[in-house]
C-alpha atoms as a PDB file:
ATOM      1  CA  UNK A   1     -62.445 197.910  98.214  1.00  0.00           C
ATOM      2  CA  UNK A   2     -64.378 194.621  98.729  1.00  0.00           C
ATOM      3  CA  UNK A   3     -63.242 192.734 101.996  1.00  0.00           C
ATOM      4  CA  UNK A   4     -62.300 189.479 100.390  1.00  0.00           C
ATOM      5  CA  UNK A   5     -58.316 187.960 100.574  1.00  0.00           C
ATOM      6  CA  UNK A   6     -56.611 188.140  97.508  1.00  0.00           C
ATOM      7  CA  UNK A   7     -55.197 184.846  97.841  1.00  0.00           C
ATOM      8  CA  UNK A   8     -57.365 182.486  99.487  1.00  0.00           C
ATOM      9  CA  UNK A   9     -60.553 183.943  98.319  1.00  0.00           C
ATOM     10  CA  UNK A  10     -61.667 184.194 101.796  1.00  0.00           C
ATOM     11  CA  UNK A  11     -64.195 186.566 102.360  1.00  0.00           C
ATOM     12  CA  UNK A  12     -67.681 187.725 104.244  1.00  0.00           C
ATOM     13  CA  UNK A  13     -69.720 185.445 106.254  1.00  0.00           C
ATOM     14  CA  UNK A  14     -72.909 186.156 107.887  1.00  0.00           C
ATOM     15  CA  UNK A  15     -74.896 185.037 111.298  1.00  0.00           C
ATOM     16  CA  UNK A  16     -76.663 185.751 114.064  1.00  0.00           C
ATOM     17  CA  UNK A  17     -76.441 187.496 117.204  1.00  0.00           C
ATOM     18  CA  UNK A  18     -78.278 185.105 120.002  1.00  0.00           C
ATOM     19  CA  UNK A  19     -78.651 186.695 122.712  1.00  0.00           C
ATOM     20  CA  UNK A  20     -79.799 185.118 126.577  1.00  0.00           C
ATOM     21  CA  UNK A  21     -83.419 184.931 125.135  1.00  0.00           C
ATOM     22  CA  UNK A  22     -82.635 183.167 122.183  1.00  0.00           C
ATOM     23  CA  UNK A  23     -83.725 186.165 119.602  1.00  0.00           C
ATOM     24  CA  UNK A  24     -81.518 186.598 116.588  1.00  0.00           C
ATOM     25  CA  UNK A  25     -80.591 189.502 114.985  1.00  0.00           C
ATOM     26  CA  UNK A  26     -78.329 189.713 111.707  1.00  0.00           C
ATOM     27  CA  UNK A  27     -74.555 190.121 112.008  1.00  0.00           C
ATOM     28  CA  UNK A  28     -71.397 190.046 109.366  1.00  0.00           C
ATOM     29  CA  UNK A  29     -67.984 188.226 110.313  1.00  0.00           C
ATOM     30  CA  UNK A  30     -65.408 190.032 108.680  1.00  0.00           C
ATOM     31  CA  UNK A  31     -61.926 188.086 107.695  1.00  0.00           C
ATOM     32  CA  UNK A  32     -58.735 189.429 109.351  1.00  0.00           C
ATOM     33  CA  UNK A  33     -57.489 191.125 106.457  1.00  0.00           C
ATOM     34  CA  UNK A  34     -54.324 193.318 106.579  1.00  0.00           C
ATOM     35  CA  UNK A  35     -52.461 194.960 103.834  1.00  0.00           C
ATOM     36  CA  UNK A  36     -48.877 193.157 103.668  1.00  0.00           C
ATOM     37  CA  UNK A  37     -45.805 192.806 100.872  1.00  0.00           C
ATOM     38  CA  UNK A  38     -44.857 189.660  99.770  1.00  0.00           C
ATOM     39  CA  UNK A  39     -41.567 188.830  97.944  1.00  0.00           C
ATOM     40  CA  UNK A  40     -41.139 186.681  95.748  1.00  0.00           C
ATOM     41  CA  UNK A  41     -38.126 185.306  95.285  1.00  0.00           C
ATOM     42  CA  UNK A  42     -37.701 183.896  91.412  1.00  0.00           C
ATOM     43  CA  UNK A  43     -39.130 187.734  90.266  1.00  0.00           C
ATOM     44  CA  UNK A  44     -36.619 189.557  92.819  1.00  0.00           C
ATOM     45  CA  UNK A  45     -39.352 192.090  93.975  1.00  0.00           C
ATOM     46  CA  UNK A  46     -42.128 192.603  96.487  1.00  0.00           C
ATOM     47  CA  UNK A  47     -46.101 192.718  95.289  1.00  0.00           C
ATOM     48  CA  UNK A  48     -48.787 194.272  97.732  1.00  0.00           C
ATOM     49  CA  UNK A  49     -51.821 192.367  98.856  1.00  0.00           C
ATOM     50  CA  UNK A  50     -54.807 192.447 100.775  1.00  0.00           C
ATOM     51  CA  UNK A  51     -54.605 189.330 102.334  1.00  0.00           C
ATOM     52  CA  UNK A  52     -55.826 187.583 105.778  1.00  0.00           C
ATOM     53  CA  UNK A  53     -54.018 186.572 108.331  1.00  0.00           C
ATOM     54  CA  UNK A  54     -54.783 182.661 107.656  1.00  0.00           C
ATOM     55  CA  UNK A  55     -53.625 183.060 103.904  1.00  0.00           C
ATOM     56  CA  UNK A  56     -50.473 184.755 105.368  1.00  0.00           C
ATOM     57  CA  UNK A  57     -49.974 181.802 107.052  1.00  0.00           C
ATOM     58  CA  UNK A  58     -50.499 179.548 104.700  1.00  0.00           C
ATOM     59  CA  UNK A  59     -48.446 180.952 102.493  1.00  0.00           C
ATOM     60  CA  UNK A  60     -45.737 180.711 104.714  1.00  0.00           C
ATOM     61  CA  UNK A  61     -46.373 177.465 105.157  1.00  0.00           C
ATOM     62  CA  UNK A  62     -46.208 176.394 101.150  1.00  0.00           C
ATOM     63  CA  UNK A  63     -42.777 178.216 101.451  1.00  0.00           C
ATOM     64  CA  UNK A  64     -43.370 181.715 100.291  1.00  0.00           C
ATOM     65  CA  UNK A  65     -45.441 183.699  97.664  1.00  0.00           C
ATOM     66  CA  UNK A  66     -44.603 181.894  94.769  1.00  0.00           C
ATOM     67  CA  UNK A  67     -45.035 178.310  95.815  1.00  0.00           C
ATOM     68  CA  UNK A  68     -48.140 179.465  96.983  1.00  0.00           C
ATOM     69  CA  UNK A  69     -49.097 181.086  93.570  1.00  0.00           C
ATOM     70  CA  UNK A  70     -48.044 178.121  91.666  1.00  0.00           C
ATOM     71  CA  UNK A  71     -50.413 175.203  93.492  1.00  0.00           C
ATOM     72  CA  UNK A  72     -53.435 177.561  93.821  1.00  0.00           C
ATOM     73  CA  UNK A  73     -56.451 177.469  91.490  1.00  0.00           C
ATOM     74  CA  UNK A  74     -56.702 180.482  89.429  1.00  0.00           C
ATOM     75  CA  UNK A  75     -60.479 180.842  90.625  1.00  0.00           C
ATOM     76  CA  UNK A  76     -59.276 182.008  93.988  1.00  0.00           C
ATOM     77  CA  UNK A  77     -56.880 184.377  93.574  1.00  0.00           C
ATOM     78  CA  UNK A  78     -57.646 187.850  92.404  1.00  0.00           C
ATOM     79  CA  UNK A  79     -56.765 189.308  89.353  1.00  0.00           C
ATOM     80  CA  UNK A  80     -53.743 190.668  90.695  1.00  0.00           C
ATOM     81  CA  UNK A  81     -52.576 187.485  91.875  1.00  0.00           C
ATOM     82  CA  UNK A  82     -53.443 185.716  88.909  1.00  0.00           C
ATOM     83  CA  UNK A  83     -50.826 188.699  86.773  1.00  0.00           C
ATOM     84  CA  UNK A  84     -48.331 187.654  89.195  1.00  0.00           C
ATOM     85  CA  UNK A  85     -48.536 184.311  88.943  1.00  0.00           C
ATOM     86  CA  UNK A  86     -48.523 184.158  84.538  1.00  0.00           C
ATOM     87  CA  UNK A  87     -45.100 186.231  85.295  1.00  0.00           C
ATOM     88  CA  UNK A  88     -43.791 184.015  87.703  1.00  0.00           C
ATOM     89  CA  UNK A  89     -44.089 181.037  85.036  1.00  0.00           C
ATOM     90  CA  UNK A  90     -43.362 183.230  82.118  1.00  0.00           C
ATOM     91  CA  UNK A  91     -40.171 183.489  83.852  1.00  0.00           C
ATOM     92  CA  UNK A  92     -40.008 179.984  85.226  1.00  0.00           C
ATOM     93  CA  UNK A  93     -40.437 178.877  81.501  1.00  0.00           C
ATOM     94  CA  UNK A  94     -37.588 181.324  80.513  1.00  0.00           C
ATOM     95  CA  UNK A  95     -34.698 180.091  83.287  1.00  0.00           C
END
């Protein structure tokens, strides 16, 4: 399971350690990611992501799951996403 966010696309990033001296050694920073159900409300049901904490809050912000999924770029969610989001305006299309 890669450690990328399913909705924001966030992912790895790497650096360096500096220590006092000023030598550098290699490092990763990992994203916050945590394992969370989101409803969405025009579907009635709740889909599981991996997502980080920033994208949780972002999403949030936007108003929920499926505002969210409706003024992202399909480039930057994952497939998953991208499933839920050609449902959410099949059935946008349909009401």
């Amino acid at each position: 399971m890669s450690r990328i966010c399913e909705l924001t696309g966030k992912g790895r990033q790497t650096g360096h350690n500096v220590s006092h001296a000023n030598n550098k050694t290699k490092r990763v920073f990992l994203p916050n990611l945590q394992n969370v159900t989101l409803l969405s409300e025009t579907l009635e049901r709740g889909y599981k992501f991996r997502v980080s904490t920033h994208g949780l809050r972002s999403v949030e912000h936007n108003g929920g799951l499926d505002n969210w999924l409706l003024k992202t770029r399909d480039e930057k969610l994952s497939p998953r996403a991208r499933k839920v989001k050609r449902e959410l305006k099949k059935a946008q299309a349909a009401a």
